[in-house]
Protein backbone atom coordinates (compact mmCIF):
# COMPACT_ATOMS: atom_id res chain seq x y z
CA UNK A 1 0.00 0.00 0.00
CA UNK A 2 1.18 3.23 -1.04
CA UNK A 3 0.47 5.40 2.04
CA UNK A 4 2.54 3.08 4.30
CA UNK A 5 5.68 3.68 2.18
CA UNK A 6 5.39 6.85 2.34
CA UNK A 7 4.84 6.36 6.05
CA UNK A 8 8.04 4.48 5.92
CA UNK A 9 9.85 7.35 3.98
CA UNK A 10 8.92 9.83 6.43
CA UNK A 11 9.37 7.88 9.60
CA UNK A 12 13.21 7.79 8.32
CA UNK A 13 14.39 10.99 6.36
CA UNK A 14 12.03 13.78 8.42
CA UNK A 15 13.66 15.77 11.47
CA UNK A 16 11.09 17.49 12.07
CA UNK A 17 7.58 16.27 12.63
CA UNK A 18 4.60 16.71 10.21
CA UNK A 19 1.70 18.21 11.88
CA UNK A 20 -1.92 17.02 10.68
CA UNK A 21 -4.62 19.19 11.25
CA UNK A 22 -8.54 17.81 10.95
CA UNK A 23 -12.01 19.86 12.40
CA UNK A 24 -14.60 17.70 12.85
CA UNK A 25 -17.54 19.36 10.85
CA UNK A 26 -19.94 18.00 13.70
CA UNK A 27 -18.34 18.36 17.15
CA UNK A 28 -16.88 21.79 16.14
CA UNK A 29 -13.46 20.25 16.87
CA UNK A 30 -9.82 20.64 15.71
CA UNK A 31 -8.17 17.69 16.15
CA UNK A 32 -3.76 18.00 15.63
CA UNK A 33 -1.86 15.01 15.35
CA UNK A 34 1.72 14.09 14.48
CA UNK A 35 1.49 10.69 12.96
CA UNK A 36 1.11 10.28 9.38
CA UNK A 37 -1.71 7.44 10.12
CA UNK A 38 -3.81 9.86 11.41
CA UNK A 39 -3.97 11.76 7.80
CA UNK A 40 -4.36 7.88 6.09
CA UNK A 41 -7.29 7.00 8.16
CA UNK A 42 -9.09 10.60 7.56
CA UNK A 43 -8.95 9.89 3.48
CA UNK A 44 -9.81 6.12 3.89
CA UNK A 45 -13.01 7.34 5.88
CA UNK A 46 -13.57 9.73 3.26
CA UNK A 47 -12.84 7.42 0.47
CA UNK A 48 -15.17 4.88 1.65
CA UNK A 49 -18.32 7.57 2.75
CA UNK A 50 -17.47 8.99 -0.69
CA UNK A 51 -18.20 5.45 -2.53
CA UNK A 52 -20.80 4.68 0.01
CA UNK A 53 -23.04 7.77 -1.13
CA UNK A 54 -22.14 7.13 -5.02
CA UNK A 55 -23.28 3.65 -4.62
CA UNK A 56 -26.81 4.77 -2.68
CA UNK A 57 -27.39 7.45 -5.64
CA UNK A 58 -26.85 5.54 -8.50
CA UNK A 59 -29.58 3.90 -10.14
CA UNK A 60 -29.88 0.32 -10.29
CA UNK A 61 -32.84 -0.03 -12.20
CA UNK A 62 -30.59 -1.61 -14.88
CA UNK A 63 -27.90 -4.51 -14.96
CA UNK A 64 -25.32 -1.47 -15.56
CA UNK A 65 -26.87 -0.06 -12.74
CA UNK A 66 -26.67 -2.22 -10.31
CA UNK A 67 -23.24 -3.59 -11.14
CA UNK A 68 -21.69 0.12 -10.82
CA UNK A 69 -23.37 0.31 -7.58
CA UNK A 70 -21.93 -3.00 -6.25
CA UNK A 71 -18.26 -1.73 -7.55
CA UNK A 72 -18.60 1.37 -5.39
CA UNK A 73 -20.02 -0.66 -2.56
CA UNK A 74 -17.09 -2.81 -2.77
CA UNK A 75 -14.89 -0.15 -3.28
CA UNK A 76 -16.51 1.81 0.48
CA UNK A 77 -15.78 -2.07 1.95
CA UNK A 78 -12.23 -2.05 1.11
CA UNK A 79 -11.38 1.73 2.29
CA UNK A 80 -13.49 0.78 5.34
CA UNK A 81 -11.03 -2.47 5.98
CA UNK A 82 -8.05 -1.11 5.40
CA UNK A 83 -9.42 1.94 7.84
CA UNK A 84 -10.41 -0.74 10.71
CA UNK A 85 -6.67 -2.30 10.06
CA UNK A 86 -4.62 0.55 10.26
CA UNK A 87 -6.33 1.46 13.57
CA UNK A 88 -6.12 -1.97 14.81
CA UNK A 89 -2.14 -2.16 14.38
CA UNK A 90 -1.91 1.14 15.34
């Protein structure tokens, strides 16, 4: 997986560390981290609410349809397990 290369990269070249900045649109929050995982997990969640609501909207009234809906169902499923495992080995 990309992201944990560059993880890697990071981990071993920077001096310095990388701050990551997220506000939580429904708490009102800012939350600041200095872990690179922290970043990954916020676009996997994305990623897979992203595919998620594509899937829900498109029509699948047809065989096309329905199998472009299923793609970006599977698609959420894999952003969502590679969100859960990232968190797990965290």
């Amino acid at each position: 997986m990309q992201p944990v290369a560059i993880s890697t990269v990071l981990q071993q070249n920077c001096r310095k560390s990388l701050w990551f900045c997220r506000r939580d649109i429904y708490a009102g929050m800012v939350c600041t981290l200095a872990d690179i995982r922290f970043e990954m997990v916020a676009i996997l969640y994305n990623i897979g609410a992203l595919h998620l609501h594509l899937g829900a909207s498109e029509s699948r009234v047809t065989g096309d349809g329905m199998k472009l809906s299923c793609t970006h169902f599977q698609c959420a499923a894999w952003a969502f397990q590679v969100f859960f495992l990232l968190l797990i080995h965290a």
